[in-house]
N, C-alpha and C. Protein backbone atom coordinates (compact mmCIF):
# COMPACT_ATOMS: atom_id res chain seq x y z
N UNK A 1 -83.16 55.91 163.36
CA UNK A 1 -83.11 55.31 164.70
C UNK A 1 -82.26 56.19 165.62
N UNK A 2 -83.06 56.61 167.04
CA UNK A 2 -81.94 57.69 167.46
C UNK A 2 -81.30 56.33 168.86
N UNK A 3 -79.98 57.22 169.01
CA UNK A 3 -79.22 56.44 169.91
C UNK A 3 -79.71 56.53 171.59
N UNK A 4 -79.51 55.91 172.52
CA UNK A 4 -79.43 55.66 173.44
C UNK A 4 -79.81 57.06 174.24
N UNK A 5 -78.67 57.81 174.41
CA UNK A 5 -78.93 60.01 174.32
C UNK A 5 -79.78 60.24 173.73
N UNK A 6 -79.95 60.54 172.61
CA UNK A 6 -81.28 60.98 171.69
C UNK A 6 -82.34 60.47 172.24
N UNK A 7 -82.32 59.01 172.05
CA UNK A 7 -83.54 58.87 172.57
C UNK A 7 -84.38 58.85 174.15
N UNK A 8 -83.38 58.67 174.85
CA UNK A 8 -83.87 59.14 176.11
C UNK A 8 -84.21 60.70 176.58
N UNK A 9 -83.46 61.45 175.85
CA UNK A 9 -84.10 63.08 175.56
C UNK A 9 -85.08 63.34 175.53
N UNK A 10 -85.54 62.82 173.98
CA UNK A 10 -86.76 63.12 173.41
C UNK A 10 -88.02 62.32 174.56
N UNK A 11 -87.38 61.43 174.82
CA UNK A 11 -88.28 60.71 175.89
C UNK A 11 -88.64 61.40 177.07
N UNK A 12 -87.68 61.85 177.77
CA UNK A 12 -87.59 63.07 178.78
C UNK A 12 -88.33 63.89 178.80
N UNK A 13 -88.02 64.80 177.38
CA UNK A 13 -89.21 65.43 177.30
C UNK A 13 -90.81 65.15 176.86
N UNK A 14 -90.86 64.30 177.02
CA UNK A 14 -92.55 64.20 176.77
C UNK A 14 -93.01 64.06 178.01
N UNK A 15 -92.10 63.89 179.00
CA UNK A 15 -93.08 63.83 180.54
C UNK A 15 -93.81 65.45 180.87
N UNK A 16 -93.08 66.36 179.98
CA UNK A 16 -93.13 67.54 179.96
C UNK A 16 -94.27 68.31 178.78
N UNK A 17 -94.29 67.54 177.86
CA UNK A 17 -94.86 67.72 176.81
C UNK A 17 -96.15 66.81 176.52
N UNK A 18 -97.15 66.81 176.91
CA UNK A 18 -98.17 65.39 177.13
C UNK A 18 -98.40 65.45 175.25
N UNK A 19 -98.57 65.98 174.73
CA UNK A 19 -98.49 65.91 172.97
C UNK A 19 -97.44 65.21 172.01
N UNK A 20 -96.21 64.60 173.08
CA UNK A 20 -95.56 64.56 172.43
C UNK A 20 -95.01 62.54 172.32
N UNK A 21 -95.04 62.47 171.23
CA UNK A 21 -95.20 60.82 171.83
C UNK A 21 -93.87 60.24 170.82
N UNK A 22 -92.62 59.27 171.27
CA UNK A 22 -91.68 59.15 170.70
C UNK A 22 -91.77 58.12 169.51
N UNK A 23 -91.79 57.89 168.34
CA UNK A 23 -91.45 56.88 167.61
C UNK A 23 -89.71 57.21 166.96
N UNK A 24 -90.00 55.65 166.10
CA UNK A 24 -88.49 55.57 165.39
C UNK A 24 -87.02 55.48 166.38
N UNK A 25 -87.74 54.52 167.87
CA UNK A 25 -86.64 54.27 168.58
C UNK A 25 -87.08 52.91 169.03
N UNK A 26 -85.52 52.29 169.15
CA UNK A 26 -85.97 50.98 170.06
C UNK A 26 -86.00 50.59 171.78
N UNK A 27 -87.27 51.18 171.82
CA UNK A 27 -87.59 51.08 173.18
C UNK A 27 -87.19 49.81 174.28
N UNK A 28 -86.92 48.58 173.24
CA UNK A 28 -86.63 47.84 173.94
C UNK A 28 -84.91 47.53 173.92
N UNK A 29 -84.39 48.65 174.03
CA UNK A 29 -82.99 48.66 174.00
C UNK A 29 -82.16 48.33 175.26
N UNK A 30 -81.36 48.13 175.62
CA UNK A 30 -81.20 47.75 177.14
C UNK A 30 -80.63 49.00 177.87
N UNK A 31 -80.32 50.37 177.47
CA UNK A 31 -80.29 51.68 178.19
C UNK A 31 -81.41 52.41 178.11
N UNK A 32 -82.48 52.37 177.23
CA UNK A 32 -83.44 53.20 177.40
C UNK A 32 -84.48 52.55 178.10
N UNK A 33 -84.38 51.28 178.51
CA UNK A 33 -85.71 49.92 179.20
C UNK A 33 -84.62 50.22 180.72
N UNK A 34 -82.80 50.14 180.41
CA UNK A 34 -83.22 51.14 182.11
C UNK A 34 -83.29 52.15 183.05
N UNK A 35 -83.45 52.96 181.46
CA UNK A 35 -83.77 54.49 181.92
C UNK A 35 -84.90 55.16 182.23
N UNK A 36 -85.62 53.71 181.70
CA UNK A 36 -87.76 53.88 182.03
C UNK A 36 -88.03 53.05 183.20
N UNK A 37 -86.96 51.99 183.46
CA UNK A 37 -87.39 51.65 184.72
C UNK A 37 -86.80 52.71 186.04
N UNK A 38 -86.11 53.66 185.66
CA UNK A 38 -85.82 53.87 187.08
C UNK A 38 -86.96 55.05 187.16
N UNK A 39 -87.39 55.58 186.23
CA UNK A 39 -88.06 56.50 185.63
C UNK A 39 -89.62 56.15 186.25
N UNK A 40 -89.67 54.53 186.06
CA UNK A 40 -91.04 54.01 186.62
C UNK A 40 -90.58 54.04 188.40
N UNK A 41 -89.83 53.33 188.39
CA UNK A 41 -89.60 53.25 190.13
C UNK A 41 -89.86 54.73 190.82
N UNK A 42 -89.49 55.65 190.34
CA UNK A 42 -89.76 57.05 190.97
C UNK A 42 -91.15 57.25 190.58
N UNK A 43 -92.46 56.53 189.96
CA UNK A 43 -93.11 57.50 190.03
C UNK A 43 -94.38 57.85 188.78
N UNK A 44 -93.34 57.74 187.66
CA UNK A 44 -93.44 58.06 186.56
C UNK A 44 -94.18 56.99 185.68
N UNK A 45 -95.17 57.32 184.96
CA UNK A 45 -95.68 56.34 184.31
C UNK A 45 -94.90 55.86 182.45
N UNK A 46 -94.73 54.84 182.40
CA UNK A 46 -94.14 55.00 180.97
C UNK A 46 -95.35 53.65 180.10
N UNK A 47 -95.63 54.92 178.83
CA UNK A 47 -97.13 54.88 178.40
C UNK A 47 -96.64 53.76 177.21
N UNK A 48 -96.83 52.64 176.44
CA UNK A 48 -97.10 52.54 175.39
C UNK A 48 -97.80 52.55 174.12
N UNK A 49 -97.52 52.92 173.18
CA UNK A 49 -98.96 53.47 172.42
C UNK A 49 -98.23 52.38 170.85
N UNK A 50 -99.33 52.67 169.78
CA UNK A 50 -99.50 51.87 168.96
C UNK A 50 -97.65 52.31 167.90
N UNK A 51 -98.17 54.43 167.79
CA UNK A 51 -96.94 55.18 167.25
C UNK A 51 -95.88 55.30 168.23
N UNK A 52 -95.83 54.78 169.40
CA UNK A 52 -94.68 54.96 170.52
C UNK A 52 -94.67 54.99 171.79
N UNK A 53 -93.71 55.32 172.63
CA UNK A 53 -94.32 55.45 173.89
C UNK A 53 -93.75 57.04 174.61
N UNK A 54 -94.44 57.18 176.15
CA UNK A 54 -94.60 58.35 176.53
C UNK A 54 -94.35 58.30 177.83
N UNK A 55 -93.79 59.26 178.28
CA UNK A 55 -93.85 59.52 179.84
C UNK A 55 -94.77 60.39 180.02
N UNK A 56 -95.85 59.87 181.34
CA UNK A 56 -97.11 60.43 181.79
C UNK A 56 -96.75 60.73 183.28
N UNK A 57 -97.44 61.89 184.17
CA UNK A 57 -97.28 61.74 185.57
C UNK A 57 -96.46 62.73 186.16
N UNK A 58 -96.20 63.05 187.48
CA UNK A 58 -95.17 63.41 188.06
C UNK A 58 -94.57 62.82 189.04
N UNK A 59 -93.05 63.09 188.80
CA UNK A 59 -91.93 62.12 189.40
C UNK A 59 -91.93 61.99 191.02
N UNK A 60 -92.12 61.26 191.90
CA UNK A 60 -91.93 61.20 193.42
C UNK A 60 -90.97 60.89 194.03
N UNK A 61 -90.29 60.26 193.93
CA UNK A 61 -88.59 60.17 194.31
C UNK A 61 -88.23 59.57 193.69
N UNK A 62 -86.66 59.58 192.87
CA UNK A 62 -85.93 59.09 192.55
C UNK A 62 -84.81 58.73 192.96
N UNK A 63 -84.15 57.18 193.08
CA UNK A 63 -82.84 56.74 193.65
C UNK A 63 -82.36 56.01 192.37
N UNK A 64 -81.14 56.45 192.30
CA UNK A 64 -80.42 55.46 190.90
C UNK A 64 -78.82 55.71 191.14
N UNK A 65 -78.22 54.93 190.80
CA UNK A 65 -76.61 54.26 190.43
C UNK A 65 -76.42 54.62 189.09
N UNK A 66 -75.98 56.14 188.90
CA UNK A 66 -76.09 55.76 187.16
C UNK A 66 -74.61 55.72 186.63
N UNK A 67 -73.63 55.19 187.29
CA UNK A 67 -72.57 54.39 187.02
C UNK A 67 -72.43 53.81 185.30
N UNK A 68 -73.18 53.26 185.47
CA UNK A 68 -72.97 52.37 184.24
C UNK A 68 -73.63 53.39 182.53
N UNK A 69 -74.48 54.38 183.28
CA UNK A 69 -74.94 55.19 182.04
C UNK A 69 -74.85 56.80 182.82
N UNK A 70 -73.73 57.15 182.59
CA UNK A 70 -73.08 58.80 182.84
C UNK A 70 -73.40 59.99 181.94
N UNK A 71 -74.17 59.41 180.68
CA UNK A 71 -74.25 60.39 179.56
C UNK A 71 -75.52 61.20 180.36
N UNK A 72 -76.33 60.10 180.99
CA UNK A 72 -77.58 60.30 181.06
C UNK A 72 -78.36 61.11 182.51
N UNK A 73 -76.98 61.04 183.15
CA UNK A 73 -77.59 61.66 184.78
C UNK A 73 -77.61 63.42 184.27
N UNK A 74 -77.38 63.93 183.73
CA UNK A 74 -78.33 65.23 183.56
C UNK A 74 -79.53 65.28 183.13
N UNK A 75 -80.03 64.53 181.99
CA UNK A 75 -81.28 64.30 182.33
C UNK A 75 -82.30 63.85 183.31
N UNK A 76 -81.48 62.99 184.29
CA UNK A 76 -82.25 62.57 185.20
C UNK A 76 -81.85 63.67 185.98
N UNK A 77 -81.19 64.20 186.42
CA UNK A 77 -81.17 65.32 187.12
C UNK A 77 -82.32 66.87 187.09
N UNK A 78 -82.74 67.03 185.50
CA UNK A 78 -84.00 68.20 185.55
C UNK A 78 -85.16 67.62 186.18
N UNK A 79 -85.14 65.74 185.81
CA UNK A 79 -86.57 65.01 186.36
C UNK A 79 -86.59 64.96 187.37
N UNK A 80 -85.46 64.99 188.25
CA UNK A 80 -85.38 65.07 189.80
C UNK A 80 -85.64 66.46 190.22
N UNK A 81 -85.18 67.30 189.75
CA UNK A 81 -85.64 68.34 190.20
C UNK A 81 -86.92 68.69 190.22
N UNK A 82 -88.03 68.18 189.41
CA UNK A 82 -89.31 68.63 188.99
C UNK A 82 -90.27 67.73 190.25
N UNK A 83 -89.63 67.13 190.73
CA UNK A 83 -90.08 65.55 191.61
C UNK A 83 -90.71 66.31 192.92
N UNK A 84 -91.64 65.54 193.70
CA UNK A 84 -92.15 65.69 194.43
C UNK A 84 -91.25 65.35 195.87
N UNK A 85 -90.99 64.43 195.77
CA UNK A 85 -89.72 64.05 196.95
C UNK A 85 -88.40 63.77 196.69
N UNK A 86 -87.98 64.00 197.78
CA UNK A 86 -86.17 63.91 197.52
C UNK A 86 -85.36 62.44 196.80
N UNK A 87 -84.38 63.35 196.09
CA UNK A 87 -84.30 61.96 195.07
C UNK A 87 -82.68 62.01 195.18
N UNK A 88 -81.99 61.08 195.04
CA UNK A 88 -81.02 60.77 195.15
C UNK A 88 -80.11 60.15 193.65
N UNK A 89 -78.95 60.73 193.15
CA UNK A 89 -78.14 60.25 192.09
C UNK A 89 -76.86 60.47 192.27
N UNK A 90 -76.09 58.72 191.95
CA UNK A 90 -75.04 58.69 192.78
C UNK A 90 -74.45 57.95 191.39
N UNK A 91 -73.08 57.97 191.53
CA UNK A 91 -71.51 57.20 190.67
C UNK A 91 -70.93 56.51 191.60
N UNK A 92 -71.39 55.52 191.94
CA UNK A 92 -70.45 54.47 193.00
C UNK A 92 -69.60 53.86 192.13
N UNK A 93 -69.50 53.62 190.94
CA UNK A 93 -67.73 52.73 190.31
C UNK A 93 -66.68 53.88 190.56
N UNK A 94 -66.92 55.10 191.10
CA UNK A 94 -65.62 55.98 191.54
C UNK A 94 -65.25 56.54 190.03
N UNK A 95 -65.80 56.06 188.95
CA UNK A 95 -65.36 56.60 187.68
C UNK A 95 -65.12 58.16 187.47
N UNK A 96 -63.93 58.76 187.00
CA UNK A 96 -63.81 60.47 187.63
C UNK A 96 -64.69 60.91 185.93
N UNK A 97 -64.68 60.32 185.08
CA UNK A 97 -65.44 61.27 184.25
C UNK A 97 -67.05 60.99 184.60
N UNK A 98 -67.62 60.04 184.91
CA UNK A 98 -68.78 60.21 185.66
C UNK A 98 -69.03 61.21 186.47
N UNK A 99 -67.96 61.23 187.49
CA UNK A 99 -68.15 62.13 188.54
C UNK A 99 -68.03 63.80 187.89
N UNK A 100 -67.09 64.15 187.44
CA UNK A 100 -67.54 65.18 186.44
C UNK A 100 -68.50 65.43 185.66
N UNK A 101 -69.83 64.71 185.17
CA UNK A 101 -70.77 64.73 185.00
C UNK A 101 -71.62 64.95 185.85
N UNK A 102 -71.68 64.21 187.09
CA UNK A 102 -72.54 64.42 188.06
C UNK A 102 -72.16 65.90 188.76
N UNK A 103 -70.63 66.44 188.78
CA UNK A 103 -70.53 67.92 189.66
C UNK A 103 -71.14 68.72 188.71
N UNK A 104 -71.20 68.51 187.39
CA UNK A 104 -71.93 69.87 186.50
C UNK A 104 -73.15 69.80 186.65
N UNK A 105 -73.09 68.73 186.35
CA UNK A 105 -75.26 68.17 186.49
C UNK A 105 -75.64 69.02 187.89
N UNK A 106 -74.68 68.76 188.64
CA UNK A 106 -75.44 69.52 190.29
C UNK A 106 -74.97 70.93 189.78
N UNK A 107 -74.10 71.90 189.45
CA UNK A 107 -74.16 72.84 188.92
C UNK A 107 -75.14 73.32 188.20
N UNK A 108 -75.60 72.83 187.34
CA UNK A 108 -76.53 72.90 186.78
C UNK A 108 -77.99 72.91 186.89
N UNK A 109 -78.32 72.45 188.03
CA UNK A 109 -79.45 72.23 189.01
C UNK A 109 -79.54 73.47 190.13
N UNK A 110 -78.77 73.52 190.10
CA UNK A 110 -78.59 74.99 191.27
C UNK A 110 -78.87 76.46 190.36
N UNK A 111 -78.20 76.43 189.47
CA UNK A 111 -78.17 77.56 188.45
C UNK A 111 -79.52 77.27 187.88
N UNK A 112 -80.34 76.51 187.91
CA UNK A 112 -81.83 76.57 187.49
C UNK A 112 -83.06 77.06 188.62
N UNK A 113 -82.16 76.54 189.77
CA UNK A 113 -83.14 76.94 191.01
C UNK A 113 -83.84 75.65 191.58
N UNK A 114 -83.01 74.78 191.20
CA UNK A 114 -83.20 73.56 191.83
C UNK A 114 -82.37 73.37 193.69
N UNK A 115 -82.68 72.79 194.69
CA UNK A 115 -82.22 72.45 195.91
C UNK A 115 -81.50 71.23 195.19
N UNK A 116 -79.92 71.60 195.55
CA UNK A 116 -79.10 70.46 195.21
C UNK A 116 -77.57 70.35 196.00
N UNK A 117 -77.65 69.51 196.92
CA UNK A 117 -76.83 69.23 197.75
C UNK A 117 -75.81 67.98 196.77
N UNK A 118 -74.03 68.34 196.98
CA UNK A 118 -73.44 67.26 196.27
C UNK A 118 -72.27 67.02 197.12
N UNK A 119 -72.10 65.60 197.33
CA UNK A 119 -71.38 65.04 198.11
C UNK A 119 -70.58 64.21 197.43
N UNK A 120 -69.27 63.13 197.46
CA UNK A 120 -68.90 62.93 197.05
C UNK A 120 -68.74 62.28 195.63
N UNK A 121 -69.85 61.32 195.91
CA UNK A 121 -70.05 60.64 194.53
C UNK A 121 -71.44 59.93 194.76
N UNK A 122 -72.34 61.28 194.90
CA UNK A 122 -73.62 61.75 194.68
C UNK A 122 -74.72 63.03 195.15
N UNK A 123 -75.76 62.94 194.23
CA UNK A 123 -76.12 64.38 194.57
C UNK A 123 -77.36 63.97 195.30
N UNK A 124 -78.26 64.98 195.94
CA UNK A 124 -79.39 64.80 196.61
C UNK A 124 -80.43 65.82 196.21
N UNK A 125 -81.43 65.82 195.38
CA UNK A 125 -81.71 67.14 194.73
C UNK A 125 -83.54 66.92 194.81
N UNK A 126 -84.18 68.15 195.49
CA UNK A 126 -85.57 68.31 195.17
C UNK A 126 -85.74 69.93 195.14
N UNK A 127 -87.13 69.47 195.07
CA UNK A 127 -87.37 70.98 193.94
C UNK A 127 -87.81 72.05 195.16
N UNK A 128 -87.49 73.30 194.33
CA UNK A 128 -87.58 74.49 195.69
C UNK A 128 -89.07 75.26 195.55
N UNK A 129 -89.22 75.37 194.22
CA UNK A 129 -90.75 76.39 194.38
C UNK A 129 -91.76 75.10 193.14
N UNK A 130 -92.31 74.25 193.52
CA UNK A 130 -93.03 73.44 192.95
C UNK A 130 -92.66 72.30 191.86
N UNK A 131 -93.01 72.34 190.83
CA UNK A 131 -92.68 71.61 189.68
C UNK A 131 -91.96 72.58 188.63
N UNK A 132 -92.16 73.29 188.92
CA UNK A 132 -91.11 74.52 187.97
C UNK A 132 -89.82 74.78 188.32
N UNK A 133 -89.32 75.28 187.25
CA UNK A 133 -87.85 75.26 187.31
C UNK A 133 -87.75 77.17 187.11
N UNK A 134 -86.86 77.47 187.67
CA UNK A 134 -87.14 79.38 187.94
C UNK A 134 -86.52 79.76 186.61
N UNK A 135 -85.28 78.74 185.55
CA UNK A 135 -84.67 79.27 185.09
C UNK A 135 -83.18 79.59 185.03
N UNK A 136 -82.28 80.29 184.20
CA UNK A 136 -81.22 80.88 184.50
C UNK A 136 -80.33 80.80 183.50
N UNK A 137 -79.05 81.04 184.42
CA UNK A 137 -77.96 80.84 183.28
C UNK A 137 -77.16 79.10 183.13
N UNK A 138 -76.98 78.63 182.79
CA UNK A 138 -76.35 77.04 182.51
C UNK A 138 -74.89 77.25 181.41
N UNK A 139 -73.14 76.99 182.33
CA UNK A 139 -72.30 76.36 181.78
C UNK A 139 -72.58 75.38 181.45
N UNK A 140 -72.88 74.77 180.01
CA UNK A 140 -72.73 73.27 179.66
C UNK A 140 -71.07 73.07 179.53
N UNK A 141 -70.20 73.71 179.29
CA UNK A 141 -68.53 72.94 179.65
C UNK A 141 -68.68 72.41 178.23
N UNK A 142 -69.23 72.93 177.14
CA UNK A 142 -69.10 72.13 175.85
C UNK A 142 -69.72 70.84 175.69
N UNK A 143 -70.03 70.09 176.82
CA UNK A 143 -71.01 69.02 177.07
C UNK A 143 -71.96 68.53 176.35
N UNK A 144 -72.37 68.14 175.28
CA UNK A 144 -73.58 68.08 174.68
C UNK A 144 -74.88 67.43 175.47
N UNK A 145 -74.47 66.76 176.79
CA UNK A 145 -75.35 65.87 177.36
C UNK A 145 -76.01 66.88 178.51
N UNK A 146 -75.08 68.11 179.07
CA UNK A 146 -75.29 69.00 179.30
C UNK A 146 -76.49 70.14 178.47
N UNK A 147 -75.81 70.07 177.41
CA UNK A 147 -77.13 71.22 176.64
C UNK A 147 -78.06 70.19 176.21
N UNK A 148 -78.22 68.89 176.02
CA UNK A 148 -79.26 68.57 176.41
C UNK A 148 -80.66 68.81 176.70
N UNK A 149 -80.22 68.60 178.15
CA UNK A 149 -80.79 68.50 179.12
C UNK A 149 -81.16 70.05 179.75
N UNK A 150 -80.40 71.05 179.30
CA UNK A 150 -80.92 71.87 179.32
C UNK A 150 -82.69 72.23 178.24
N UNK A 151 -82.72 71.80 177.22
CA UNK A 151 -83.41 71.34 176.18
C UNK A 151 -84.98 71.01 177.04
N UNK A 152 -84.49 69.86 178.13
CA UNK A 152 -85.16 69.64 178.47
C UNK A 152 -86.13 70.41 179.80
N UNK A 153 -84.82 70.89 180.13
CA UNK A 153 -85.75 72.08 181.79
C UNK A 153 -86.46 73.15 181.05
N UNK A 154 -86.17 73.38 179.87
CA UNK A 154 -86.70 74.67 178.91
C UNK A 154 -88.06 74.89 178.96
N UNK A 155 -88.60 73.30 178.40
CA UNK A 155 -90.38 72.94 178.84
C UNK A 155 -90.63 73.22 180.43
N UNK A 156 -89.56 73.32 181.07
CA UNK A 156 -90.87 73.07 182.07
C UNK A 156 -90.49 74.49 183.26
N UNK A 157 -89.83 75.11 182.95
CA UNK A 157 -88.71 76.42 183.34
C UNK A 157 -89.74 77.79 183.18
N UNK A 158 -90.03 78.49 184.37
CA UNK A 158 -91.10 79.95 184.23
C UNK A 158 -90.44 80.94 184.04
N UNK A 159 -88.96 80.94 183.73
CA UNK A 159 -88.35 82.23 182.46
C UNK A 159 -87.25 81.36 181.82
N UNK A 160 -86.51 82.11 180.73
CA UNK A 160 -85.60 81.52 179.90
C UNK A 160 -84.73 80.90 181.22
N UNK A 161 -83.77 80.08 179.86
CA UNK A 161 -82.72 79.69 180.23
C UNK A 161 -81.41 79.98 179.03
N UNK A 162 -80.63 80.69 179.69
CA UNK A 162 -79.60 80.87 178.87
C UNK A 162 -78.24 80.10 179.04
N UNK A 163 -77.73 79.03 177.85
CA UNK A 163 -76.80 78.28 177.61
C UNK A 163 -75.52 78.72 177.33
N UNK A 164 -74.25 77.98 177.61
CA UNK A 164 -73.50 78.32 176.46
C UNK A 164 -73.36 76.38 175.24
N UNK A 165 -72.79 77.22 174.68
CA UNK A 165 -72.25 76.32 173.75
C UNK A 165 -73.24 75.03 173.34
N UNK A 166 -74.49 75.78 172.86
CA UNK A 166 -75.94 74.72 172.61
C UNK A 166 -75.35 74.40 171.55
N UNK A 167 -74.41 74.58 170.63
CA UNK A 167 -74.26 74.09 169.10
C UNK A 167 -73.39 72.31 169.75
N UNK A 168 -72.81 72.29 171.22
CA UNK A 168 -71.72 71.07 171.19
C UNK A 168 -72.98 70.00 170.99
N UNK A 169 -74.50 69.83 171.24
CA UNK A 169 -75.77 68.97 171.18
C UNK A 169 -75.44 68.56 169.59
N UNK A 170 -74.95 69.04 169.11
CA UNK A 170 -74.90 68.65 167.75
C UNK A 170 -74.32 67.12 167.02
N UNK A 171 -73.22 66.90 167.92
CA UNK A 171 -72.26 66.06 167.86
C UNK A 171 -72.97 64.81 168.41
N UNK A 172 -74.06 64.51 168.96
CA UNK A 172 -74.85 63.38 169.67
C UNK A 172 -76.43 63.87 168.94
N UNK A 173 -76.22 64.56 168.46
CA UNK A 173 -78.17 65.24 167.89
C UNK A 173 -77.94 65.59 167.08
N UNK A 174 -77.95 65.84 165.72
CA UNK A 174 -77.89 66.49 165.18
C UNK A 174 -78.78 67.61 164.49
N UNK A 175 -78.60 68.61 164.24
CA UNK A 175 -79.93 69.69 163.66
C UNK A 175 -81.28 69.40 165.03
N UNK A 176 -80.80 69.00 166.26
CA UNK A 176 -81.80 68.95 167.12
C UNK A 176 -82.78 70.55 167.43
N UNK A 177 -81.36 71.51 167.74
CA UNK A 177 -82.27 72.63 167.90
C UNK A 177 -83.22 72.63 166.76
N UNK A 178 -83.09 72.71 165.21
CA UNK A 178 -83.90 73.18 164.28
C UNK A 178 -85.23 72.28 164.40
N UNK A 179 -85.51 71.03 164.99
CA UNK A 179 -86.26 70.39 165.64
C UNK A 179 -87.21 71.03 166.94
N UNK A 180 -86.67 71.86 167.87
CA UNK A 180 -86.80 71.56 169.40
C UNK A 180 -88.24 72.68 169.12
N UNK A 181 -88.64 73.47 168.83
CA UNK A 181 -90.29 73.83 167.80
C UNK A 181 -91.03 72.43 168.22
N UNK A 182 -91.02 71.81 167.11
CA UNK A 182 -91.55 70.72 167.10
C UNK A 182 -91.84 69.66 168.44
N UNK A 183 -90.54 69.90 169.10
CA UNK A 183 -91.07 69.08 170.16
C UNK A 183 -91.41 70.00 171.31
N UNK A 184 -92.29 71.04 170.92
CA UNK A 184 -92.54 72.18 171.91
C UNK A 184 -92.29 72.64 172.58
N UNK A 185 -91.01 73.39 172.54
CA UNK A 185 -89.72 74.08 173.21
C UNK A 185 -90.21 75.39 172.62
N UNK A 186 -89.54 76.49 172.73
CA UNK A 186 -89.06 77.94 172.15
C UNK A 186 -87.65 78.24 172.13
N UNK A 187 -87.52 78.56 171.21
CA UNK A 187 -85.84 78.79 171.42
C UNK A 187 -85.37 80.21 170.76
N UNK A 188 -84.63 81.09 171.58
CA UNK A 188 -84.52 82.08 170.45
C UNK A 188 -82.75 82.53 170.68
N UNK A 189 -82.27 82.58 169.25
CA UNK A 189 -80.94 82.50 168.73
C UNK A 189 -80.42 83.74 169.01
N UNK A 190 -79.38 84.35 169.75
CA UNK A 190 -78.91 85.44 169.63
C UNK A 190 -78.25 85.65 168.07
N UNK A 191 -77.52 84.86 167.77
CA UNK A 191 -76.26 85.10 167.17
C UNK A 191 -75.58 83.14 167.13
N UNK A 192 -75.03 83.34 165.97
CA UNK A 192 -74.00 81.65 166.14
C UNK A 192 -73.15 81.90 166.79
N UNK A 193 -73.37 80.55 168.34
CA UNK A 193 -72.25 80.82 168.79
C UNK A 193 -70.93 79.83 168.58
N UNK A 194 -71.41 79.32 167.51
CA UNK A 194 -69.65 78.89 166.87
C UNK A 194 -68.76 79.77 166.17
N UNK A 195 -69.84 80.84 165.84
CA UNK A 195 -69.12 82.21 165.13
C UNK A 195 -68.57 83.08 166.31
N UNK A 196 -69.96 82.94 167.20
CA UNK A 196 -69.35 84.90 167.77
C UNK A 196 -68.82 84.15 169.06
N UNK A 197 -69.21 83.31 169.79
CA UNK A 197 -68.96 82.86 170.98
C UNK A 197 -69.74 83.34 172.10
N UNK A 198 -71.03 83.81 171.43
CA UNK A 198 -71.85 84.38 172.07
C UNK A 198 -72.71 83.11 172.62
N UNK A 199 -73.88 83.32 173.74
CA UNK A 199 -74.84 82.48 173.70
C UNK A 199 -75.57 82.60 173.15
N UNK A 200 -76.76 81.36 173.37
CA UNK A 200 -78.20 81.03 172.64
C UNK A 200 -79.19 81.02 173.71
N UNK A 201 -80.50 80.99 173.76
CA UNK A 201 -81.28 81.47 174.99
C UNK A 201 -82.31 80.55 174.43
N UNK A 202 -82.95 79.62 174.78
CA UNK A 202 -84.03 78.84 174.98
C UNK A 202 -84.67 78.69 176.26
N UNK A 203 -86.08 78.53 175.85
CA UNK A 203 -87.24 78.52 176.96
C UNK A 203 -88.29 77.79 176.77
């Protein structure tokens, strides 16, 4: 059973991946039912099937409060970027480790080649050259919710993206990269960077 993170990931990416369909989660959990509704409100179709369900479609605007679930606004942040209209993600409880989530997340959006304007305690982000993401380099800050979600712009990104510290995904995923094949990613390893401190480069 993957958790709340996990499973909204893997979910994430199948809007990206039309092959890819999630089982062995409980969809009807109360963070991932409202991470598909905001997911539906922008746009997005969320599929049920007999083995699981799927995100179908592309995203048209997104507005969300994700206050109450902070792990998760980088993911919603690559889906906003991929979106057709301007989408909006904000931390109104003033919470400062939220808000440190949301300044990397917009870091992170920019360093991909996403349009991302960030204001106090929220960002405003649409996409600059279509549904693609150009790519780049991404500080995750040790973040695992960060490398992520990088995980996730990988599918949908027209050159690499180079990470640091993809091994911290481990601690919320585990053995995910040796997975991310499977869920039709590419990933290619320089070197361990828990050994060398080098990066890892996925695309």
């Amino acid at each position: 059973m993957l958790d709340r993170f996990s499973g909204c990931l893997v979910l994430s990416m199948s809007l990206f991946c039309p092959e890819l369909i999630v089982s062995g989660m409980n969809q009807y959990s109360k963070e991932i039912k409202e991470f598909s509704s905001i997911l539906r409100e922008g746009g997005v179709e969320v599929v049920t099937r007999m083995k699981g369900i799927s995100l179908r479609g592309e995203p048209d605007r997104i507005t969300a409060d994700m206050s109450e679930l902070p792990e998760l606004i980088p993911l919603l942040v690559i889906i906003c970027a991929t979106a057709k209209g301007a989408c909006c993600i904000s931390v109104e409880s003033g919470d400062e480790q939220a808000r440190t989530i949301l300044y990397r997340s917009h870091e992170m959006a920019e360093s991909l080649g996403a349009d991302s304007v960030l204001l106090y305690d929220r960002i405003m982000i649409k996409r600059k050259y279509g549904p693609m993401l150009l790519g780049g380099i991404v500080n995750t800050y040790h973040d695992a919710y960060l490398a992520g979600a990088c995980a996730v712009a990988g599918l949908v990104s027209r050159d690499e993206i180079s990470l640091t510290a993809p091994e911290s995904l481990n601690r919320v995923y585990p053995r995910f990269w040796q997975s991310y094949r499977t869920y039709g990613g590419d990933i290619y390893i320089k070197e361990s960077a828990a050994e060398s401190g080098e990066e890892q480069e996925e695309q």
